[in-house]
C-alpha atoms as a PDB file:
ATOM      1  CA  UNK A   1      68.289 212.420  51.763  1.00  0.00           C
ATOM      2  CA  UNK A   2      66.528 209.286  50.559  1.00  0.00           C
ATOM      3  CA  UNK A   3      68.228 205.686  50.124  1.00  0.00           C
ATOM      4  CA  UNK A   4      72.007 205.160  48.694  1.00  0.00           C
ATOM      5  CA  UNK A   5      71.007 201.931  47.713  1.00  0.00           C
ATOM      6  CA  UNK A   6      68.984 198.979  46.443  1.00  0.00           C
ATOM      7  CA  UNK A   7      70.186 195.668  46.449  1.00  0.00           C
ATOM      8  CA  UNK A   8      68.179 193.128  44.293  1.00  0.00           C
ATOM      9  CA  UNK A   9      67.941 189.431  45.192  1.00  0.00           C
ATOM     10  CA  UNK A  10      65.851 187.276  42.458  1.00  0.00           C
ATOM     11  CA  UNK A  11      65.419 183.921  44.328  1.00  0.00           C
ATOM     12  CA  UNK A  12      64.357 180.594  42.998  1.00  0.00           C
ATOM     13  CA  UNK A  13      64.967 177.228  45.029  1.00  0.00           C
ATOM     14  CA  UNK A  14      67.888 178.225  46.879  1.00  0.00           C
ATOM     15  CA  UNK A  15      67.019 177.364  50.525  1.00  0.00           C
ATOM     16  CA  UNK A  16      70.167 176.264  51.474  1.00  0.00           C
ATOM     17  CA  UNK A  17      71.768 179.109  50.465  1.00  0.00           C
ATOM     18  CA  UNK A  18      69.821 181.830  51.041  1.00  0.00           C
ATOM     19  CA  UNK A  19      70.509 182.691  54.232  1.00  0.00           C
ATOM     20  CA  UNK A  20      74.316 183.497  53.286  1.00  0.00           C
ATOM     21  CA  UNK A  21      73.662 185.679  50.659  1.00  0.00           C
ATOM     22  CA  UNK A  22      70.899 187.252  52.672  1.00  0.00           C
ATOM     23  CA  UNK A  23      73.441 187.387  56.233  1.00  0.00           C
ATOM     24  CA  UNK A  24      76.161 189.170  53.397  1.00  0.00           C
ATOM     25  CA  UNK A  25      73.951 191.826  52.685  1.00  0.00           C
ATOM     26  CA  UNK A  26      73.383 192.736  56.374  1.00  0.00           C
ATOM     27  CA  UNK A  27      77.046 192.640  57.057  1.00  0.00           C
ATOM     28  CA  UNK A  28      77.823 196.043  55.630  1.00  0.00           C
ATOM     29  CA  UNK A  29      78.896 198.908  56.752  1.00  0.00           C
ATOM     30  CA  UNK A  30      75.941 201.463  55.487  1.00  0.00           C
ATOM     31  CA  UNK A  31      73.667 201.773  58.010  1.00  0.00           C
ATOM     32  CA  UNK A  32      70.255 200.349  57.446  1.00  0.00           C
ATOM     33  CA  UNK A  33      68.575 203.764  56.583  1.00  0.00           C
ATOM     34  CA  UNK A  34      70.864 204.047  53.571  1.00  0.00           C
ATOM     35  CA  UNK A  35      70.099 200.858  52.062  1.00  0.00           C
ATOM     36  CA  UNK A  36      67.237 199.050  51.531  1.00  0.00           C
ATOM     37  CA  UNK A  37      67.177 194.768  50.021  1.00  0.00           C
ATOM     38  CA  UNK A  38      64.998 193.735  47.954  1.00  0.00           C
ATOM     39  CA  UNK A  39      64.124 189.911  47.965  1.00  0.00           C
ATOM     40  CA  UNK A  40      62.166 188.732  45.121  1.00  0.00           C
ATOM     41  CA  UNK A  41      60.776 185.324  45.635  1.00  0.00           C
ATOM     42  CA  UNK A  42      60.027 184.117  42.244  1.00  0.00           C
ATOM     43  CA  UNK A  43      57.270 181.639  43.134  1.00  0.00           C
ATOM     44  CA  UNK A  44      60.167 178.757  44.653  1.00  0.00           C
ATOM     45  CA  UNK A  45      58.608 175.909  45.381  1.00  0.00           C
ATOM     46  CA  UNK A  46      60.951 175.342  48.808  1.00  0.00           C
ATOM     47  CA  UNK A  47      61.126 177.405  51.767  1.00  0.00           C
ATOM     48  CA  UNK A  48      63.034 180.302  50.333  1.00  0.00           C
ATOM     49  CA  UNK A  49      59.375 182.367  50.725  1.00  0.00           C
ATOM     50  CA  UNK A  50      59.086 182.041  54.370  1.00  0.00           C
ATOM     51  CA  UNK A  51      62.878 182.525  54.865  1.00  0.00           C
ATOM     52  CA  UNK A  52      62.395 186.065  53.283  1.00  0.00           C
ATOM     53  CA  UNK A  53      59.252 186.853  55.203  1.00  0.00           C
ATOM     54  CA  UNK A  54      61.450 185.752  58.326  1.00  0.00           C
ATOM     55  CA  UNK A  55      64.443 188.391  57.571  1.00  0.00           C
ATOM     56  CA  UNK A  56      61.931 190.792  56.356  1.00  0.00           C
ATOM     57  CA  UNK A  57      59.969 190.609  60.316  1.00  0.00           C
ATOM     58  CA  UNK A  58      63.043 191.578  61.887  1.00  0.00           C
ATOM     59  CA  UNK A  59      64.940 193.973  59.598  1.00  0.00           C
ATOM     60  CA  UNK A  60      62.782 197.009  58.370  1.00  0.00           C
ATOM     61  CA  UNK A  61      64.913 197.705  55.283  1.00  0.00           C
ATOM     62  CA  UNK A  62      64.225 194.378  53.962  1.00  0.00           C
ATOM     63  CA  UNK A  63      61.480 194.310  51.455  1.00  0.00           C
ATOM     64  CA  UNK A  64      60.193 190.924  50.338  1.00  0.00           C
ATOM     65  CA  UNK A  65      58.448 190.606  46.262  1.00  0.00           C
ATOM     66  CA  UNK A  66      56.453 187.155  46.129  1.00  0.00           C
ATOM     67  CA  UNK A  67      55.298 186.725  42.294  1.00  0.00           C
ATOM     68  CA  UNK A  68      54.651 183.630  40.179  1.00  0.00           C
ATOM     69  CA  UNK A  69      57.383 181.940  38.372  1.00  0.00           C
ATOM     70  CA  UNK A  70      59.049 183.753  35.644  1.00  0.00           C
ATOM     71  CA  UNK A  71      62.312 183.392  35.706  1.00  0.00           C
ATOM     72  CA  UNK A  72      65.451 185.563  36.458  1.00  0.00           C
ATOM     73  CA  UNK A  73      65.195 188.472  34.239  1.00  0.00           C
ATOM     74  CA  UNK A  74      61.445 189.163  35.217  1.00  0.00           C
ATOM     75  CA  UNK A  75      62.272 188.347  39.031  1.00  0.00           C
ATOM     76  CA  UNK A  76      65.076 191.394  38.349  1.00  0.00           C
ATOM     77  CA  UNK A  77      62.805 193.314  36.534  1.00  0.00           C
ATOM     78  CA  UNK A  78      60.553 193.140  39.460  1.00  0.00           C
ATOM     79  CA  UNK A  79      62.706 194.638  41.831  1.00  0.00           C
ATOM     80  CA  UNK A  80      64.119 197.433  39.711  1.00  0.00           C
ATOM     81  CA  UNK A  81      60.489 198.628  39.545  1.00  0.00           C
ATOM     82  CA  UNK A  82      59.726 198.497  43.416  1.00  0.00           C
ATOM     83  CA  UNK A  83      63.713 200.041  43.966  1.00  0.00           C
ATOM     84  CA  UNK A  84      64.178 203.484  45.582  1.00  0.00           C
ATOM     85  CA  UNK A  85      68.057 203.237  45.742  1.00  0.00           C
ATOM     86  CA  UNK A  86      69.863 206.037  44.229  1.00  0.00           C
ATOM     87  CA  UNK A  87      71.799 203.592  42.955  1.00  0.00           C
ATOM     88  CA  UNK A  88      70.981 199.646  42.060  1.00  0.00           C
ATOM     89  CA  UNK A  89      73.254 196.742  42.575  1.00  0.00           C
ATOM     90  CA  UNK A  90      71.973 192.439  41.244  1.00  0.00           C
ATOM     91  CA  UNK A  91      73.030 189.864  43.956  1.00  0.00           C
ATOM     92  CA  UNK A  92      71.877 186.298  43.197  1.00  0.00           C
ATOM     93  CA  UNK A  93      70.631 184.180  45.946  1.00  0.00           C
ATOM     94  CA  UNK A  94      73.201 181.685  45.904  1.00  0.00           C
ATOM     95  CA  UNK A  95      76.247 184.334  46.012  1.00  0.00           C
ATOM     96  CA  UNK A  96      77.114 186.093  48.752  1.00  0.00           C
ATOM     97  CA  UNK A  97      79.317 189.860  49.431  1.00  0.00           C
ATOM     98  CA  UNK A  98      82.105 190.172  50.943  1.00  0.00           C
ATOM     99  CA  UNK A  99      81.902 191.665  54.184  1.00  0.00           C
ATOM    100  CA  UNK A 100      81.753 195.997  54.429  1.00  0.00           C
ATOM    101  CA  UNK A 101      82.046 196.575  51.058  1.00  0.00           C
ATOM    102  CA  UNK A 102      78.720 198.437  49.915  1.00  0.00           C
ATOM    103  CA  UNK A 103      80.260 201.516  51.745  1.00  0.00           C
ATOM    104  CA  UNK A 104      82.986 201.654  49.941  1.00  0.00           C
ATOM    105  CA  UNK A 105      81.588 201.250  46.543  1.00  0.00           C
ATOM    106  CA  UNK A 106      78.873 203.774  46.992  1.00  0.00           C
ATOM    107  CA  UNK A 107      81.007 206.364  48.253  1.00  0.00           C
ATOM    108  CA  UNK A 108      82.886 205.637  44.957  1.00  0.00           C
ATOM    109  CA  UNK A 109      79.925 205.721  43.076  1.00  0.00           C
ATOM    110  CA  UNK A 110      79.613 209.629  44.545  1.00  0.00           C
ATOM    111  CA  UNK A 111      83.231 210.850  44.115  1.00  0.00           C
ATOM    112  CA  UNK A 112      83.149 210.062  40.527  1.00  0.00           C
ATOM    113  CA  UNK A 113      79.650 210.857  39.761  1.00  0.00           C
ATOM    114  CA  UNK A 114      79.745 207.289  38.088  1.00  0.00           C
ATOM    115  CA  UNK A 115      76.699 205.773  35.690  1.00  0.00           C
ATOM    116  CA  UNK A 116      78.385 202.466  36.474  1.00  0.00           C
ATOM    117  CA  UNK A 117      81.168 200.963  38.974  1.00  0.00           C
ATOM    118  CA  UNK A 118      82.353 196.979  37.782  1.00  0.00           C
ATOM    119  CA  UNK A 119      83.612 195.699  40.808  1.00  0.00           C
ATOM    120  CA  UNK A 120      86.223 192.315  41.378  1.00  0.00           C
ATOM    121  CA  UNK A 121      84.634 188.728  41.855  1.00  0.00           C
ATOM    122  CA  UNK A 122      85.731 185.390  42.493  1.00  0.00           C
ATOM    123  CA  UNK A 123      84.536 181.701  42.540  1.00  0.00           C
ATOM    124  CA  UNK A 124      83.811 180.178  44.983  1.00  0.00           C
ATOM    125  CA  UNK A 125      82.895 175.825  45.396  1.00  0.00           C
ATOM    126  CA  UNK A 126      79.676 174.993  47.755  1.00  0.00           C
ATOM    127  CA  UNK A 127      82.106 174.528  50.874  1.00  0.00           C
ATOM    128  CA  UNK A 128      82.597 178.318  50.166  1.00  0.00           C
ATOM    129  CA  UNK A 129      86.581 177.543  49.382  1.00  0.00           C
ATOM    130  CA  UNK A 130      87.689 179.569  46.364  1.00  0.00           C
ATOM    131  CA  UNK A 131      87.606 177.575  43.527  1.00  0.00           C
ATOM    132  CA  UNK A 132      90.033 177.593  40.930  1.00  0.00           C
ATOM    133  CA  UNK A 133      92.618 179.762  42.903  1.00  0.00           C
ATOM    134  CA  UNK A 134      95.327 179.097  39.784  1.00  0.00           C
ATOM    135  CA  UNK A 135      93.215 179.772  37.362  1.00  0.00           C
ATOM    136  CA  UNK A 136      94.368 182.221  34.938  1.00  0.00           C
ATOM    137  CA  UNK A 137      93.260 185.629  35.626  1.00  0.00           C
ATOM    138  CA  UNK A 138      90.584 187.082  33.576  1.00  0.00           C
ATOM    139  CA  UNK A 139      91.375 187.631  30.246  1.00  0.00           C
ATOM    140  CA  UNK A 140      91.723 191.190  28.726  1.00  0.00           C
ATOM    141  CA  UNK A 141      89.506 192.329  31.756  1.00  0.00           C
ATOM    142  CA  UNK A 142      90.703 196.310  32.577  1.00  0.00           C
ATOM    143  CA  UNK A 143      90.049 196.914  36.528  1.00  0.00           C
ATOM    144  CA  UNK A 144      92.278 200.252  36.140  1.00  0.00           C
ATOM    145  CA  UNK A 145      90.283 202.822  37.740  1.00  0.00           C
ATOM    146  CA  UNK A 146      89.894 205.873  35.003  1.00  0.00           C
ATOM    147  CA  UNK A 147      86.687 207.180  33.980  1.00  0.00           C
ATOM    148  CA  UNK A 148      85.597 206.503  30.709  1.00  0.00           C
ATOM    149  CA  UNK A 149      82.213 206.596  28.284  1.00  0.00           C
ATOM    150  CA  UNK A 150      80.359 203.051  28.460  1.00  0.00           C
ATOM    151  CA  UNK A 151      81.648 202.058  24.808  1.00  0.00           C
ATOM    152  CA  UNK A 152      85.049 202.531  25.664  1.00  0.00           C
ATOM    153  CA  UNK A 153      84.715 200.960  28.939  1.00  0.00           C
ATOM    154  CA  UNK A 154      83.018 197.561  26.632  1.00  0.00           C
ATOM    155  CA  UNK A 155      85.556 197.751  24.342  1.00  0.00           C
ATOM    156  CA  UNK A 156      88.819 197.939  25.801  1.00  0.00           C
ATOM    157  CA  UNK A 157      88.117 197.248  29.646  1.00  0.00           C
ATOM    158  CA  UNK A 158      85.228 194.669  30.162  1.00  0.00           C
ATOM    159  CA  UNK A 159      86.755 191.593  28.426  1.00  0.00           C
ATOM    160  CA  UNK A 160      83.631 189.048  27.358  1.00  0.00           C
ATOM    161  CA  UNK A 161      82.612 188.306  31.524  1.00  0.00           C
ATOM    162  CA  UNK A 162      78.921 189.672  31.080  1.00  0.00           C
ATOM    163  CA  UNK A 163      77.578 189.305  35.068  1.00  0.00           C
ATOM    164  CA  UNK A 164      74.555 192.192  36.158  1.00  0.00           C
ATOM    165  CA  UNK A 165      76.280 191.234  39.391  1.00  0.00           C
ATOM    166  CA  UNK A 166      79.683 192.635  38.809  1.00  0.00           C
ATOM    167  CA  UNK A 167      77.927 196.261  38.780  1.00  0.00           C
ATOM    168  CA  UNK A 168      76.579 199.485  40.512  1.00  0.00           C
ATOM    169  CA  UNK A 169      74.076 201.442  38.702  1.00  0.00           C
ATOM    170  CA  UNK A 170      72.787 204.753  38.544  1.00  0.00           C
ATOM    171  CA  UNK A 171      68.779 204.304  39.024  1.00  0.00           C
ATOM    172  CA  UNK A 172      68.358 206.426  36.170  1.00  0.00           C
ATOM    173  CA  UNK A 173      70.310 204.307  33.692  1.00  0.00           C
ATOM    174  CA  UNK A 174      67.631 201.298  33.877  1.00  0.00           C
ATOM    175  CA  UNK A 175      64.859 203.388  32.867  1.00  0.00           C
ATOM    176  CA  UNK A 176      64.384 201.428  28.997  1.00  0.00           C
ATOM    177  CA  UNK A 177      66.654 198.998  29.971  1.00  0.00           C
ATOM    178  CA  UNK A 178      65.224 195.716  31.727  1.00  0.00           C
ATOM    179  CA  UNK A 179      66.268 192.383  30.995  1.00  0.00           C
ATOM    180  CA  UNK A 180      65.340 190.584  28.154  1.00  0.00           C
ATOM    181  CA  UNK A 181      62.795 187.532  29.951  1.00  0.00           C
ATOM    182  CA  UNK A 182      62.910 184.321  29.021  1.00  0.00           C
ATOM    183  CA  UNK A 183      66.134 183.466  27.562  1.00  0.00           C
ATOM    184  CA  UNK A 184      69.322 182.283  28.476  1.00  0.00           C
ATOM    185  CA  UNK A 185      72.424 184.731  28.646  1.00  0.00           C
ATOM    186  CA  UNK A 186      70.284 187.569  29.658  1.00  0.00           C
ATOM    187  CA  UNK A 187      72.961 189.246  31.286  1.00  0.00           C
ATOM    188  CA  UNK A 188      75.159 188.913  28.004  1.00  0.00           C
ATOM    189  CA  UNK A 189      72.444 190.360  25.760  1.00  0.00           C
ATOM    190  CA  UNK A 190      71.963 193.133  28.544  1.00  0.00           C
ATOM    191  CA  UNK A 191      75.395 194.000  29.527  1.00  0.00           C
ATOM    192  CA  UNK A 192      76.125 196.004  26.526  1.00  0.00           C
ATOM    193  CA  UNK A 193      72.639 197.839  26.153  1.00  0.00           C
ATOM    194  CA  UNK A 194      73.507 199.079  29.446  1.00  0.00           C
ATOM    195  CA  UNK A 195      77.115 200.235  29.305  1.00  0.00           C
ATOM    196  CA  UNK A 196      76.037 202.324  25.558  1.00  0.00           C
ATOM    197  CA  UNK A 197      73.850 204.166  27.686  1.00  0.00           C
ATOM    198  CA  UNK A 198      76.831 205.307  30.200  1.00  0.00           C
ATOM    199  CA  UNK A 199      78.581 208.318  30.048  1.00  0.00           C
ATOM    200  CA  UNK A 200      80.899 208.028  33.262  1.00  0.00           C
ATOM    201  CA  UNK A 201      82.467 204.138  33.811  1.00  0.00           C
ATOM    202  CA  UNK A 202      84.800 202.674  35.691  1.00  0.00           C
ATOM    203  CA  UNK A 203      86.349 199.690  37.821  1.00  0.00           C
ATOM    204  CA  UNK A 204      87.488 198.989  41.316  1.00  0.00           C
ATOM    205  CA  UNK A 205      89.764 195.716  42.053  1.00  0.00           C
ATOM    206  CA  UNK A 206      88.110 195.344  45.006  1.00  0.00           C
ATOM    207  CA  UNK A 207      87.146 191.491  45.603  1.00  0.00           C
ATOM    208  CA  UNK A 208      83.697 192.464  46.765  1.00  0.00           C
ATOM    209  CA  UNK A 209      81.366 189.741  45.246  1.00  0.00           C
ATOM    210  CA  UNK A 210      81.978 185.652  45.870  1.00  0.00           C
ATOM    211  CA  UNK A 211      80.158 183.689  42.690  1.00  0.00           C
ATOM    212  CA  UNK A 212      79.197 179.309  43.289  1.00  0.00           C
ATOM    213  CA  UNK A 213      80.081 177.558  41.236  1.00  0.00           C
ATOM    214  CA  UNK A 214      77.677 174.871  41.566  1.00  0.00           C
ATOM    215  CA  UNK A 215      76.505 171.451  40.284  1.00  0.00           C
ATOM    216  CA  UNK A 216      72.865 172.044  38.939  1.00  0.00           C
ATOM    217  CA  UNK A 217      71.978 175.895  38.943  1.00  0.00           C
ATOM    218  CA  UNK A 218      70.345 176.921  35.552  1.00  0.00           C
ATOM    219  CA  UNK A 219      74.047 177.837  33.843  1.00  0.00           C
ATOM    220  CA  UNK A 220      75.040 174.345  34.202  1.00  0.00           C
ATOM    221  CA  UNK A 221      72.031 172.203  33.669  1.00  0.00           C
ATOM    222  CA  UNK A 222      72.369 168.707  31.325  1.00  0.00           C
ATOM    223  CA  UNK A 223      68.916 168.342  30.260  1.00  0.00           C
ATOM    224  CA  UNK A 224      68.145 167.561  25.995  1.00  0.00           C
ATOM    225  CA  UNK A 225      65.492 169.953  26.387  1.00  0.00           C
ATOM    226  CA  UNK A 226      67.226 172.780  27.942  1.00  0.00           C
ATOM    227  CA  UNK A 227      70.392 172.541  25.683  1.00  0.00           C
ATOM    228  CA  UNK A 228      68.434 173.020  22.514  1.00  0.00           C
ATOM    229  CA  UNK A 229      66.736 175.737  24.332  1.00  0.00           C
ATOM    230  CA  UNK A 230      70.585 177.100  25.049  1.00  0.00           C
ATOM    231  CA  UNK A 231      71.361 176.856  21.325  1.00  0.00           C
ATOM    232  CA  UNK A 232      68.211 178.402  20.170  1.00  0.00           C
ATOM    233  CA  UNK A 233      69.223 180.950  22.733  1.00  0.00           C
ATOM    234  CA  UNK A 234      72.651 181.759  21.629  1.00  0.00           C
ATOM    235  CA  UNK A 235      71.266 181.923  18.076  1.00  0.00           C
ATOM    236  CA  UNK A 236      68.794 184.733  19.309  1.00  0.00           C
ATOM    237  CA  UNK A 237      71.495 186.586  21.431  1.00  0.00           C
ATOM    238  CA  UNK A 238      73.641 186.787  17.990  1.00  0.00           C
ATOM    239  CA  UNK A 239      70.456 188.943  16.338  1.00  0.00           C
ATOM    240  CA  UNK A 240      70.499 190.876  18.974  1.00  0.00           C
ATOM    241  CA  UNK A 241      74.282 191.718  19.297  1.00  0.00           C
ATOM    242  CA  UNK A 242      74.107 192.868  15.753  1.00  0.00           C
ATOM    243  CA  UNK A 243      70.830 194.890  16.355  1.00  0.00           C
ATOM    244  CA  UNK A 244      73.327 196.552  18.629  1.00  0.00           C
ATOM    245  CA  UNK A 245      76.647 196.942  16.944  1.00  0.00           C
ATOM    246  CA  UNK A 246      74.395 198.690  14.176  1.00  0.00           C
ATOM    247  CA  UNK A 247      73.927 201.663  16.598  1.00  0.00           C
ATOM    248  CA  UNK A 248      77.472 202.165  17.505  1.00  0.00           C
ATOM    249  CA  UNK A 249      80.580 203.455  16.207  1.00  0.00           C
ATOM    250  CA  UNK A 250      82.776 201.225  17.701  1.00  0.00           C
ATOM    251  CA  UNK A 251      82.007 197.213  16.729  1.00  0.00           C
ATOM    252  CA  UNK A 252      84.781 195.008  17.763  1.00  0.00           C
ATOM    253  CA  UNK A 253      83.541 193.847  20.927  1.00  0.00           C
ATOM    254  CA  UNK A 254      80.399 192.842  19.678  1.00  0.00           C
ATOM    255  CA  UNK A 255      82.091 191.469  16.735  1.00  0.00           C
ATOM    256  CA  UNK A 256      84.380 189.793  18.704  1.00  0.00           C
ATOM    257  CA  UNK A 257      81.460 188.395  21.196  1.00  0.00           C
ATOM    258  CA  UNK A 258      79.523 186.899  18.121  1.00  0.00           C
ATOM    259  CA  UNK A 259      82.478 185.209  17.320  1.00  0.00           C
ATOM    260  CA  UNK A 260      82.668 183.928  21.050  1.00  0.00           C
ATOM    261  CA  UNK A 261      78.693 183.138  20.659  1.00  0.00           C
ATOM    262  CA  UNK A 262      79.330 181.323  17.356  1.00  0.00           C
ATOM    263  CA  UNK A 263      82.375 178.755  18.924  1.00  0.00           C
ATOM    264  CA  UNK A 264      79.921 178.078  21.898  1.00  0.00           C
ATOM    265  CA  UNK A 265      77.374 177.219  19.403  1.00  0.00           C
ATOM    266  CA  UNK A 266      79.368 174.864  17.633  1.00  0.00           C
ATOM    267  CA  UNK A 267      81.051 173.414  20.604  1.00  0.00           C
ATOM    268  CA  UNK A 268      77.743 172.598  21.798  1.00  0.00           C
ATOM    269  CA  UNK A 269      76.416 170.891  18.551  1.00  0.00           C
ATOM    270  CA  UNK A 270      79.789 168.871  18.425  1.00  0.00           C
ATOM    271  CA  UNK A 271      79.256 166.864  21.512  1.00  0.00           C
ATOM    272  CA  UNK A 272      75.329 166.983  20.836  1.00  0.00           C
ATOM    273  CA  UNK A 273      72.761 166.448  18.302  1.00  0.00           C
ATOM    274  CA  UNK A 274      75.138 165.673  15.315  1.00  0.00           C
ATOM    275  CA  UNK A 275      72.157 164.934  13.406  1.00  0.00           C
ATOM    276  CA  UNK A 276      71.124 168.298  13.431  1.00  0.00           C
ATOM    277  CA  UNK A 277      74.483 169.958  12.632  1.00  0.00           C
ATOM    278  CA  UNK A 278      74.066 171.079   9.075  1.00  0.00           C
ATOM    279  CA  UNK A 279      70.724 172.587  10.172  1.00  0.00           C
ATOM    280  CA  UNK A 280      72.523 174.431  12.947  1.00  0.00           C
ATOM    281  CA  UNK A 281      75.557 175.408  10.397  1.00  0.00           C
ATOM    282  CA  UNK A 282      72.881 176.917   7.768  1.00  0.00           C
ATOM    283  CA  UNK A 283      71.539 179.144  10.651  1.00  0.00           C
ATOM    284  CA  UNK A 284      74.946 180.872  11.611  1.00  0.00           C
ATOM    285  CA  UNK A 285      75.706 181.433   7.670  1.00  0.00           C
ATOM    286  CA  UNK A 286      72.308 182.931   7.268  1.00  0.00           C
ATOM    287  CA  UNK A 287      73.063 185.177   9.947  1.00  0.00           C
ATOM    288  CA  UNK A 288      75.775 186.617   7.902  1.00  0.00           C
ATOM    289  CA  UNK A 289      78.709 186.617  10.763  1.00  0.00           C
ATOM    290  CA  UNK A 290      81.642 185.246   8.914  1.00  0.00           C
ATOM    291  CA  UNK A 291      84.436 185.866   8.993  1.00  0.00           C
ATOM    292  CA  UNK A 292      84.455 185.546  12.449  1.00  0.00           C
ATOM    293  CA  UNK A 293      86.209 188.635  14.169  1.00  0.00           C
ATOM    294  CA  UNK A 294      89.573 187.367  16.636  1.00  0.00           C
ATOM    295  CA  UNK A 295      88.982 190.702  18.580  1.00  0.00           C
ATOM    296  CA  UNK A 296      90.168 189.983  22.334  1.00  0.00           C
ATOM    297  CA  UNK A 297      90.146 186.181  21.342  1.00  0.00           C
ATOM    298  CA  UNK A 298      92.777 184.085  23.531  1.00  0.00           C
ATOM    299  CA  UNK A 299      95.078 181.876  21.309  1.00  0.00           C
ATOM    300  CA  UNK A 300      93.274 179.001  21.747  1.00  0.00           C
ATOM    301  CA  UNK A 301      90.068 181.298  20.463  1.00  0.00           C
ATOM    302  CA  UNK A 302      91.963 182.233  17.686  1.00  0.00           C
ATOM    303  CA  UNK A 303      92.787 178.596  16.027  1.00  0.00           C
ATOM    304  CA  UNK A 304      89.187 177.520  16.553  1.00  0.00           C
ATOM    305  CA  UNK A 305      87.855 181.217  14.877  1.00  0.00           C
ATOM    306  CA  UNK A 306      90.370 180.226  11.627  1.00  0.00           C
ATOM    307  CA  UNK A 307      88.724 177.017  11.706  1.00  0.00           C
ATOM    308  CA  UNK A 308      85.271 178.020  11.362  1.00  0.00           C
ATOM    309  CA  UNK A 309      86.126 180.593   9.040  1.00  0.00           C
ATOM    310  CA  UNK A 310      87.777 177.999   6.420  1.00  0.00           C
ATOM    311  CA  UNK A 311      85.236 174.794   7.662  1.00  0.00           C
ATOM    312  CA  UNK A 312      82.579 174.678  10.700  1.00  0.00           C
ATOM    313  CA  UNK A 313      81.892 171.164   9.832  1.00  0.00           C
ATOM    314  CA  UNK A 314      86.108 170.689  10.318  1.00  0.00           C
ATOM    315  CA  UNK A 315      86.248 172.555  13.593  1.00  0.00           C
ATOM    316  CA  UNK A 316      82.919 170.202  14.640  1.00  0.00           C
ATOM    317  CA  UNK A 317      84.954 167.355  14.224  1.00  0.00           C
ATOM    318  CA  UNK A 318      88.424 168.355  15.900  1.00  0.00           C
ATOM    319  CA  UNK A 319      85.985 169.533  18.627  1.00  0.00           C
ATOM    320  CA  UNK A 320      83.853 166.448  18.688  1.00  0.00           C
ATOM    321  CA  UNK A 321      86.947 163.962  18.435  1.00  0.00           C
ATOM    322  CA  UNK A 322      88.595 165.770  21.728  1.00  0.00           C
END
């Protein structure tokens, strides 16, 4: 009948975490000739390689990639090409499943004859505690269960949370569609490429994927370098939004994630490299995105997006001053 499943872990210096994810992915209820894990070792420099090889000597359906550094996307890449899953789900090595769950989501995945499940998540700190447990809930995220096409389903039911690891996929679907390598907000940039493609969508609330939140990993890291690389990124993941949106009839969510794009941008340039802020403003109004769109904006969204529409410079400062 071939394998249900292929779960892909891209790994890079994650030693002391490893093993959790890794112990969460055998703690399902498929049986190990239904699913098969794929660890990609991404050339880490710590011990994460011999800590695959180790799980991969005692459990058959564990498959271990060892390749030179390239970074998330191409680690993910890898393992899509060496997947024989029926279906393809993203779990990064410092985030672990909840228990029994990859049952349950497959065998939804089959009743619905789904291109795409989004399943629940939640944060979690590095004592595994759930972080932020009064946090607002997500907003204008959709988990209702109906089946809809993958524009819909980005539109009115995703919100602006763009995480490979909140999905299921349908093999197929990722033929033409890897991740974009060597940028930041790959998934963001991805996300919507993917769900285009999708004719059958939908959600479960089921809390089946724990995200740390930790001090450090690549999403939160304070080096000079690296944040101009993050701006330079955002300003690249704007082209490609609108390369996008071109090809689709419905263009308020990416409208409305430029906008989102465009706030970061400036927030980022307001508590950074002020020097550089009229360069930075001259690039976004080249780029021909204003007026910024208020599409699934939360109030606070909205003031800033009036803001920059009437003065970028004015919402720098208000930003800056805070």
């Amino acid at each position: 009948m071939g394998l249900k499943l292929s779960v892909i872990v891209p790994i890079y210096n994650v030693e002391q975490y490893l093993p959790k994810c890794v112990e969460s992915l055998l703690d399902q209820d498929l049986s190990r000739e239904e699913y098969e894990i794929i660890l990609v070792d991404d050339g880490s420099p710590d011990r994460c390689g011999e800590i695959c090889d180790a799980y991969a000597a005692r459990c058959f359906h564990i498959k271990v990639i060892h390749r030179e550094n390239g970074g998330i996307s191409a680690a993910r890449n890898a393992g899509i090409e060496e997947a024989q899953g029926k279906y393809i789900q993203f779990v990064d090595s410092d985030d672990f499943l909840e228990s029994n769950v990859l049952k349950i989501l497959v065998e939804k995945m089959e009743h619905n004859q789904l291109d795409v499940l989004r399943f629940n998540y939640q944060n979690v700190n590095d004592r595994y505690e759930i972080f932020e447990p009064n946090k607002v809930s997500k907003p204008f995220v959709d988990y209702r269960d109906e089946v809809c096409d993958g524009l819909t389903f980005l539109t009115e039911r995703l919100g602006y949370a763009c995480y490979a690891c909140q999905f299921i996929i349908r093999r197929e679907l990722l033929d033409g569609c890897r991740f974009k390598e060597g940028v930041c907000f790959e998934d963001t940039e991805w996300t919507p490429r993917l769900l285009v493609r999708a004719a059958r969508v939908t959600s479960t609330d089921l809390m089946a994927y724990n995200y740390l939140m930790r001090f450090g990993s690549v999403s939160r890291n304070k080096d000079e370098v690296k944040k101009k690389k993050v701006i330079n990124d955002k300003l690249s993941l704007i082209d490609a939004l609108k390369q996008q949106m071109s090809v689709v009839k419905d263009k308020r969510w990416f409208e409305g994630m430029i906008a989102q794009t465009v706030l970061s941008i400036v927030s980022d340039v307001a508590n950074s490299f002020c020097a550089e802020r009229s360069a930075y403003f001259q690039i976004l109004k080249q780029k021909n995105v204003f007026p910024l769109s208020s599409f699934h904006a939360t109030p606070s969204a909205k003031k800033k997006i009036r803001l920059a529409n009437v003065s970028l410079s004015l919402l720098c400062f208000l930003l800056h001053v805070k």
